[in-house]
C-alpha atoms as a PDB file:
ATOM      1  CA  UNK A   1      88.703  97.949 112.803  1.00  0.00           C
ATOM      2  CA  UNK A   2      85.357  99.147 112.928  1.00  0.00           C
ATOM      3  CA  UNK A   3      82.380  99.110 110.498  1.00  0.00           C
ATOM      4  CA  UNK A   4      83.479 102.624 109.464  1.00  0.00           C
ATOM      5  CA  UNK A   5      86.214 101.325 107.424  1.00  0.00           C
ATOM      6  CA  UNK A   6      84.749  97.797 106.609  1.00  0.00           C
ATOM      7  CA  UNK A   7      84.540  96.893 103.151  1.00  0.00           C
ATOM      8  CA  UNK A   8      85.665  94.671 100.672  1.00  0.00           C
ATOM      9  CA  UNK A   9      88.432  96.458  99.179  1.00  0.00           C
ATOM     10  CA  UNK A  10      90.243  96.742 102.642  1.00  0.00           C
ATOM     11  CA  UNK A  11      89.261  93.371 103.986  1.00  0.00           C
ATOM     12  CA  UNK A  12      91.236  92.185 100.279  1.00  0.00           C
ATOM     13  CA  UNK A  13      94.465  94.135 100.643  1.00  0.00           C
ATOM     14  CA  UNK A  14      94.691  92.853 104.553  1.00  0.00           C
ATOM     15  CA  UNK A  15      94.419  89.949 103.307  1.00  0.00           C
ATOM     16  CA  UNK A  16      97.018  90.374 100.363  1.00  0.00           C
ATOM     17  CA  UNK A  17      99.303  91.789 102.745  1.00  0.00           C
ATOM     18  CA  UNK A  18      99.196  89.079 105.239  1.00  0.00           C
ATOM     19  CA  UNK A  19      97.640  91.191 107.922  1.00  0.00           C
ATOM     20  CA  UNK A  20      96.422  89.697 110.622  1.00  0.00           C
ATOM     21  CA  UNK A  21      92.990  92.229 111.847  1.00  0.00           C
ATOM     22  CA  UNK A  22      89.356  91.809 113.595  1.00  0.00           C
ATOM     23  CA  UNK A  23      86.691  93.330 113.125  1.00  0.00           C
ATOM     24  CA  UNK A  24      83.614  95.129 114.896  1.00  0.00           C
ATOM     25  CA  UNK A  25      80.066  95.428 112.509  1.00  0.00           C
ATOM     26  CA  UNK A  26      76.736  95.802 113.102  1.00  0.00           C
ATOM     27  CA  UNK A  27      74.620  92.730 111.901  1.00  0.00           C
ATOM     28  CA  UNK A  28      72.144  94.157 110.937  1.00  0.00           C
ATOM     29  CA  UNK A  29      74.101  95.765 107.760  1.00  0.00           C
ATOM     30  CA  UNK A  30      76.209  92.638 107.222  1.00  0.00           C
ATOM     31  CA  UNK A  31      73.212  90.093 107.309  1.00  0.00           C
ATOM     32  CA  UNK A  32      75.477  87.482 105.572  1.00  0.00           C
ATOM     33  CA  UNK A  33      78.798  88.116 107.589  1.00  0.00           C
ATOM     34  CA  UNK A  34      76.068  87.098 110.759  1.00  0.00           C
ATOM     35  CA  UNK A  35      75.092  84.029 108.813  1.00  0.00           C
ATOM     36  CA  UNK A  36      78.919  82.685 108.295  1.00  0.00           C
ATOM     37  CA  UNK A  37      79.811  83.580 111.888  1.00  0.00           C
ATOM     38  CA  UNK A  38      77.128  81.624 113.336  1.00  0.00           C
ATOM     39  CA  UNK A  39      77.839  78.701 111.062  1.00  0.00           C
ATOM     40  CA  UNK A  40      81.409  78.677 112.480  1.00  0.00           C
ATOM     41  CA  UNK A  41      82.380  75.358 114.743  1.00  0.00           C
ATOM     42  CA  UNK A  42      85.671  76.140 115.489  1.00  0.00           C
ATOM     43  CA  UNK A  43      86.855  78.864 118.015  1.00  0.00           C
ATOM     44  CA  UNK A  44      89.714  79.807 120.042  1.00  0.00           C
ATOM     45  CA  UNK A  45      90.061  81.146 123.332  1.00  0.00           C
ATOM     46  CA  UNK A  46      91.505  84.621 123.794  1.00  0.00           C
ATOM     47  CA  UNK A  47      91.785  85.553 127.407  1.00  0.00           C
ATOM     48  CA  UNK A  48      88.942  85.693 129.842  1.00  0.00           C
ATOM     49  CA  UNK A  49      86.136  87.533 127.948  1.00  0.00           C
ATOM     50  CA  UNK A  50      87.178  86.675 124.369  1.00  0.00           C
ATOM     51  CA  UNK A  51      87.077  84.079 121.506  1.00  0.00           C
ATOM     52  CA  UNK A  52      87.775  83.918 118.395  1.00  0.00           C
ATOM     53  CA  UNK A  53      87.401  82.071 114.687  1.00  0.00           C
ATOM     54  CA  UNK A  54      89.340  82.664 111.467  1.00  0.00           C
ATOM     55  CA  UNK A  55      88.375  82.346 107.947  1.00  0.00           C
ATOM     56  CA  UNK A  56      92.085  81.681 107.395  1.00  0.00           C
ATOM     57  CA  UNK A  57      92.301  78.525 104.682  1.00  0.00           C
ATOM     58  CA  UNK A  58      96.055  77.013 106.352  1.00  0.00           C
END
């Protein structure tokens, strides 16, 4: 998803619904969605060009 359709409604019913998603913003209009990214330690490789992190609780 993009930052068209971020907000928190949506981000709560994928999350309700189990659905696994990513998502593309621009920092500068999520200043503390930056902060909690960059304060991640634990990432995952996906493939040559990509990693990710998940704010999952397991």
């Amino acid at each position: 998803m993009d930052s068209a359709f971020f907000s928190d409604a949506i981000i709560g019913m994928l999350n309700a619904e189990g659905v696994e998603f990513s998502i593309s913003v621009p920092f500068e209009r999520f200043t503390e969605l930056k902060g909690m990214i960059e304060r991640r330690k634990r990432w995952h490789r996906l493939g040559d060009r990509c990693d990710f992190s998940s704010t999952a609780e397991t």
